[in-house]
N, C-alpha and C. Protein backbone atom coordinates (compact mmCIF):
# COMPACT_ATOMS: atom_id res chain seq x y z
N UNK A 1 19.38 -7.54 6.51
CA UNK A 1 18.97 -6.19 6.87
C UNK A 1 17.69 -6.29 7.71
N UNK A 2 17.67 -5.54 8.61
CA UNK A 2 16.46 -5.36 9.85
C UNK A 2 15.59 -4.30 9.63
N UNK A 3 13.88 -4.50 9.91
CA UNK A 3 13.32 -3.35 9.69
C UNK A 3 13.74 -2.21 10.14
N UNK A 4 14.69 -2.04 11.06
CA UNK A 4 15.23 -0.62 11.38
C UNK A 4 16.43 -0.54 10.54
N UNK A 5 17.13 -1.15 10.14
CA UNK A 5 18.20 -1.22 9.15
C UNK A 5 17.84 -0.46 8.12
N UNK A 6 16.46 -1.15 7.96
CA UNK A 6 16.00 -0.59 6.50
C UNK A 6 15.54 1.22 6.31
N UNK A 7 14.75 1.46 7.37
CA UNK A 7 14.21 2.61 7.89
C UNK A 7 15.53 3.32 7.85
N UNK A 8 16.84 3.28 8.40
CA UNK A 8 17.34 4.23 8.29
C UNK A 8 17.98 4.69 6.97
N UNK A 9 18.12 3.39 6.35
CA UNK A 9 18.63 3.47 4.84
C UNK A 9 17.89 4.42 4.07
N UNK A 10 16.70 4.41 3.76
CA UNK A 10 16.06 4.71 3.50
C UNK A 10 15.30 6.16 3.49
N UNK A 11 15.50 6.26 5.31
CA UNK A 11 15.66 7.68 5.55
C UNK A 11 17.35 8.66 4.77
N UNK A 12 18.34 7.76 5.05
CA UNK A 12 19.40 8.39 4.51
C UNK A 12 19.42 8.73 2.66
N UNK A 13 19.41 8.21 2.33
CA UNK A 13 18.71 8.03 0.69
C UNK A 13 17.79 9.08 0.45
N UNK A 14 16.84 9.24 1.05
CA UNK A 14 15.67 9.73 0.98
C UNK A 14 16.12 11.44 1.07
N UNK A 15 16.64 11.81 2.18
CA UNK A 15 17.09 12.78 2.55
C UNK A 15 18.69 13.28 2.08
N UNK A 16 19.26 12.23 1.36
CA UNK A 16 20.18 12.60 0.28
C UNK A 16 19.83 13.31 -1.08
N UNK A 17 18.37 12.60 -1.29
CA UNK A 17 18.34 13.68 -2.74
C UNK A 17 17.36 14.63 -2.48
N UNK A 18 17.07 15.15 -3.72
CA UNK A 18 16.51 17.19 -3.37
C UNK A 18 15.21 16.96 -3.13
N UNK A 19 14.50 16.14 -2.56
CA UNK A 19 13.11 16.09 -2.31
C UNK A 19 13.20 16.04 -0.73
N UNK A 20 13.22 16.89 0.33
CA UNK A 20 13.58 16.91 1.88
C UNK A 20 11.95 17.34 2.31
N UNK A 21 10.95 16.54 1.86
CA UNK A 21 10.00 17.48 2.44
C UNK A 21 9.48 16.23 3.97
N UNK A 22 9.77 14.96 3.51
CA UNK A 22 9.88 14.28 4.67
C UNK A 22 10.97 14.00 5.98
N UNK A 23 10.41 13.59 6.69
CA UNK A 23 11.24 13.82 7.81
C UNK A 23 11.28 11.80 8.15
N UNK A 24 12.46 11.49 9.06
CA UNK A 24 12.92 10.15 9.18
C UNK A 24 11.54 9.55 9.86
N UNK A 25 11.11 9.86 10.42
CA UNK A 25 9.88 9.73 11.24
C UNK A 25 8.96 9.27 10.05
N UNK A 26 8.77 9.93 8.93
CA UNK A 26 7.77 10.02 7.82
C UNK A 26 8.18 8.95 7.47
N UNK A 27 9.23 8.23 7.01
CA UNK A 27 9.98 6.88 6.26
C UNK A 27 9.52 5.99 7.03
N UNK A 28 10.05 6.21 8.23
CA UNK A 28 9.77 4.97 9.33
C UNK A 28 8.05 4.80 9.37
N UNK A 29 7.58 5.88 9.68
CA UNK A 29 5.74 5.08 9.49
C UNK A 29 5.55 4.76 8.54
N UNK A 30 5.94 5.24 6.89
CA UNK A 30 5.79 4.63 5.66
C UNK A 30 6.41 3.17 6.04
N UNK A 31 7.33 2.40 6.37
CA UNK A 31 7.68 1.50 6.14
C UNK A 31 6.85 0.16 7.24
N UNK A 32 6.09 1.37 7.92
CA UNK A 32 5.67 0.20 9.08
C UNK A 32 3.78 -0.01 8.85
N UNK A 33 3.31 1.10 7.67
CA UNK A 33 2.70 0.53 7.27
C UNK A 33 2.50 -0.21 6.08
N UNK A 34 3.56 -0.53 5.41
CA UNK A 34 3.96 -0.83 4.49
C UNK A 34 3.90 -2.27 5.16
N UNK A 35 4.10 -3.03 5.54
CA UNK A 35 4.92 -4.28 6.25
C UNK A 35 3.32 -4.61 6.96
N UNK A 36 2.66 -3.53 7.79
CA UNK A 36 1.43 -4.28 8.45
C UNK A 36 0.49 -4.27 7.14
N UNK A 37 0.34 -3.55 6.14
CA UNK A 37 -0.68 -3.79 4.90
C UNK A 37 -0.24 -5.05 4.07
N UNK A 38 0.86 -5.64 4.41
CA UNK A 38 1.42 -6.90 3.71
C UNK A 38 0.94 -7.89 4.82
N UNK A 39 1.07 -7.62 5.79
CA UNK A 39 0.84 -8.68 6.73
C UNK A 39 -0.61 -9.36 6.65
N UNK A 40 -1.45 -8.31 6.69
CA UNK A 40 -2.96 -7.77 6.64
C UNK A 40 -3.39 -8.99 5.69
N UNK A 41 -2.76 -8.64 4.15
CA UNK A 41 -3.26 -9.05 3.05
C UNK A 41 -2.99 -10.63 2.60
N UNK A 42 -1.99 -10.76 3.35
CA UNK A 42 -1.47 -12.40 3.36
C UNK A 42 -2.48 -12.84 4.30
N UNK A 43 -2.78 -12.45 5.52
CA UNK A 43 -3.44 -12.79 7.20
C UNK A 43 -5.15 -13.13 5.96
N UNK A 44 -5.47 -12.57 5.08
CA UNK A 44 -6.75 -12.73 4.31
C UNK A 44 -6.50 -13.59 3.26
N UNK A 45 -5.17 -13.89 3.05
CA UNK A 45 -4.98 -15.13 1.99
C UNK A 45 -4.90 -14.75 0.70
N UNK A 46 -5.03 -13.13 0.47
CA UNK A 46 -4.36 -12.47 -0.56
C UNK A 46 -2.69 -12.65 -0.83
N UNK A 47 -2.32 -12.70 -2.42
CA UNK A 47 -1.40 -12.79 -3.10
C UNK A 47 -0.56 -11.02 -2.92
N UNK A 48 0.54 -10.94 -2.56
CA UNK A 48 1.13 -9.94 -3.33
C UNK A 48 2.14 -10.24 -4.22
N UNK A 49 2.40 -9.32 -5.37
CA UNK A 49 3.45 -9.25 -6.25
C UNK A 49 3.72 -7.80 -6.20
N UNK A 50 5.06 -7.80 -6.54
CA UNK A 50 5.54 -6.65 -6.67
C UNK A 50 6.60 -6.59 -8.00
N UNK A 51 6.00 -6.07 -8.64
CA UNK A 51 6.86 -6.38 -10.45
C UNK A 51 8.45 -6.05 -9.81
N UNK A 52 8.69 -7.03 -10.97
CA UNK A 52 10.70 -6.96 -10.78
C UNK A 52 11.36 -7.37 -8.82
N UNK A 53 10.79 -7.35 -8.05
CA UNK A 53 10.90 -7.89 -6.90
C UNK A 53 10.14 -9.25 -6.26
N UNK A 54 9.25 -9.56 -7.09
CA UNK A 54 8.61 -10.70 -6.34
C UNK A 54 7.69 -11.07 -5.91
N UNK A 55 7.31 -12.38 -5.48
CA UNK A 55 5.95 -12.17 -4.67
C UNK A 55 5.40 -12.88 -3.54
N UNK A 56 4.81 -12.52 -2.51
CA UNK A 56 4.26 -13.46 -1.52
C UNK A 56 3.21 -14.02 -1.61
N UNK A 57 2.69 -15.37 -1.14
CA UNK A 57 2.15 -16.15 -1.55
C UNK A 57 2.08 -16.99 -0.10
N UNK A 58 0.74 -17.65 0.17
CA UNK A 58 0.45 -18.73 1.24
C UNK A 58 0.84 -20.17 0.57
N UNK A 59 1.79 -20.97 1.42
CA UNK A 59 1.88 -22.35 1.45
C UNK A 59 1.12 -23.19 2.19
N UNK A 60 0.06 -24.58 1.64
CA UNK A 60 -0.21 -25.02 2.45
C UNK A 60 0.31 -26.35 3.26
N UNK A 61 0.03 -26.58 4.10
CA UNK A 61 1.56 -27.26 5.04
C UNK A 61 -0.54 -28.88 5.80
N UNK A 62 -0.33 -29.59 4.87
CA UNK A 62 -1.13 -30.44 5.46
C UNK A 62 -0.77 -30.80 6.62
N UNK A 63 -2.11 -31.63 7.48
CA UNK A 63 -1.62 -32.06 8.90
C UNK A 63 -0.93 -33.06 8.87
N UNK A 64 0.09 -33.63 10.10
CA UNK A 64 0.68 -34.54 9.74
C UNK A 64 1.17 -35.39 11.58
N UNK A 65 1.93 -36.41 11.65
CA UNK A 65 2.12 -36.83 12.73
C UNK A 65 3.61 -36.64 12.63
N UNK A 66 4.22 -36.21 13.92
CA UNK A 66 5.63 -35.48 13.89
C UNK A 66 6.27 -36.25 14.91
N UNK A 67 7.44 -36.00 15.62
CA UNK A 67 7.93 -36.31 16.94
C UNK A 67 8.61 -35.14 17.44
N UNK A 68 8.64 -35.80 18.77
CA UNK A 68 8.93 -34.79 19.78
C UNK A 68 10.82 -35.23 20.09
N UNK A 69 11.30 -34.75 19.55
CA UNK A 69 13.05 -34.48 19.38
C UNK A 69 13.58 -34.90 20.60
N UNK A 70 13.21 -34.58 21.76
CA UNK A 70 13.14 -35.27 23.37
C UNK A 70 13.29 -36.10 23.57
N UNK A 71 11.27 -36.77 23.26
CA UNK A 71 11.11 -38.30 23.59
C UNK A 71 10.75 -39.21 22.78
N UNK A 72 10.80 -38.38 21.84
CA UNK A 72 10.25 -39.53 20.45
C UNK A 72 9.07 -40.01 20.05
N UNK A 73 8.25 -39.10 21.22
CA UNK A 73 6.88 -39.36 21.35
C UNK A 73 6.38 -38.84 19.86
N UNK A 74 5.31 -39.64 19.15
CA UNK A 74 4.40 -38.90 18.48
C UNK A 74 3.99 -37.82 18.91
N UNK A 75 3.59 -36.73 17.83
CA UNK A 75 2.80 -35.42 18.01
C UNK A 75 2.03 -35.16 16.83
N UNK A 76 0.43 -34.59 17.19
CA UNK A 76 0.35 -34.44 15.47
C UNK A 76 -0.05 -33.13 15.61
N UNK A 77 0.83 -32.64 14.53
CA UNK A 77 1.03 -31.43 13.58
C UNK A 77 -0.16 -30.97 12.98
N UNK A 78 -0.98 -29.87 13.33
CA UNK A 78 -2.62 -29.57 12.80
C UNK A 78 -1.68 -29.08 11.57
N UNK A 79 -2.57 -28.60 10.42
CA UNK A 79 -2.54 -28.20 9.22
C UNK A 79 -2.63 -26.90 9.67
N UNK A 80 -1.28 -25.79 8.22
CA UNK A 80 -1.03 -24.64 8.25
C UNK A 80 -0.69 -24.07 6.95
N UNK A 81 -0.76 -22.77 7.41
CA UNK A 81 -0.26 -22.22 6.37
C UNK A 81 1.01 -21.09 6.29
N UNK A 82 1.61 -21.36 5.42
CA UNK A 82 3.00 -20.38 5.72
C UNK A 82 3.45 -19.73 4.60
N UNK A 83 3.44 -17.96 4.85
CA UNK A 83 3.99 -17.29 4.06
C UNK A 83 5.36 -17.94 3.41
N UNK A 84 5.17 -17.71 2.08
CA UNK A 84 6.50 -17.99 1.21
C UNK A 84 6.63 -16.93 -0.15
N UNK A 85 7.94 -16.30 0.16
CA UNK A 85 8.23 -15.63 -1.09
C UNK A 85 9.02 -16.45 -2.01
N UNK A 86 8.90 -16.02 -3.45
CA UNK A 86 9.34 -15.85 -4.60
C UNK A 86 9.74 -14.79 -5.23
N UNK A 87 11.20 -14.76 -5.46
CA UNK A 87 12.11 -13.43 -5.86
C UNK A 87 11.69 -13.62 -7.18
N UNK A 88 11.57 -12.17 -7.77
CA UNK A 88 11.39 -12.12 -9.17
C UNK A 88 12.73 -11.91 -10.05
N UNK A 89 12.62 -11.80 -11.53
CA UNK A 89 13.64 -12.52 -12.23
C UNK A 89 14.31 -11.58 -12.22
N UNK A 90 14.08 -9.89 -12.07
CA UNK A 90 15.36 -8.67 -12.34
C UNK A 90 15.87 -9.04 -10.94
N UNK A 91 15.39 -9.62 -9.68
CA UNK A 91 16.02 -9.53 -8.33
C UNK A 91 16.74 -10.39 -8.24
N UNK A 92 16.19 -11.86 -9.05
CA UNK A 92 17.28 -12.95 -9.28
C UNK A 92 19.19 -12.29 -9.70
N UNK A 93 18.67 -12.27 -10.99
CA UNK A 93 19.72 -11.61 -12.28
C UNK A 93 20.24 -10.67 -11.09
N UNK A 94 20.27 -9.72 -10.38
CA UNK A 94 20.89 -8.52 -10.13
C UNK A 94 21.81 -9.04 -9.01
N UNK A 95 20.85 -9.83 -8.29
CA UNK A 95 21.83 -10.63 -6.71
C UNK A 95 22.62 -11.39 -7.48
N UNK A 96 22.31 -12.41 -8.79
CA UNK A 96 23.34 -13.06 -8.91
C UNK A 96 24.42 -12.46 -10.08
N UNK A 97 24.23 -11.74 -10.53
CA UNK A 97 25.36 -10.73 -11.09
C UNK A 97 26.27 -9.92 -10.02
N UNK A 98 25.77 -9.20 -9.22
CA UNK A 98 26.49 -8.94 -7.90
C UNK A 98 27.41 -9.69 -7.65
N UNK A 99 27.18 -10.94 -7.23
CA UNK A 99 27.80 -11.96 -5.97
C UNK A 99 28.85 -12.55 -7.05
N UNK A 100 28.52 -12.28 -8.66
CA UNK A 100 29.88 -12.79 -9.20
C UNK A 100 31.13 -12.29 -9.67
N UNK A 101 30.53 -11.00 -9.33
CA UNK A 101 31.98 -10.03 -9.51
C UNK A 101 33.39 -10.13 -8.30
């Protein structure tokens, strides 16, 4: 699913049940600051969790000497860091109850 995937879902849902006081427009900026306040908070090396869904978390990725797939040349790889989620255990259980029916 794509952030616009999601936005419209969301808008549809949203505007399916008896609470219509937002408009699709309203979902879609909710969701886009939703996504840059996650970005934000990882970009500072803050943790999120989100109970029953999971959580994001920085990996650190030491420096290292790599090659170049081309020429085989050495390259070295500076040290990084890379967002990594962890699904939580009702999101586990629910995808894999799903997928076994």
């Amino acid at each position: 699913m794509t952030k616009s995937e999601l936005m419209i879902r969301l808008a549809e849902v949203y505007l399916a049940s008896k609470h219509t006081q937002l408009a699709a427009k309203d979902v879609e900026q909710s969701v886009k600051v939703l996504v840059d306040t996650m970005t934000r908070a990882l970009a500072r090396g803050q943790r999120i969790e989100i109970r029953g869904f999971g959580s994001f978390d920085l990996n650190h990725r030491p420096a290292r000497i790599g090659r170049n797939p081309k020429t085989g040349e050495k390259v070295d790889v500076p040290e990084k860091y890379v967002p990594h989620f962890k699904p939580g255990k009702e999101l586990r259980e629910r995808v894999d109850n799903s997928l076994q029916k």
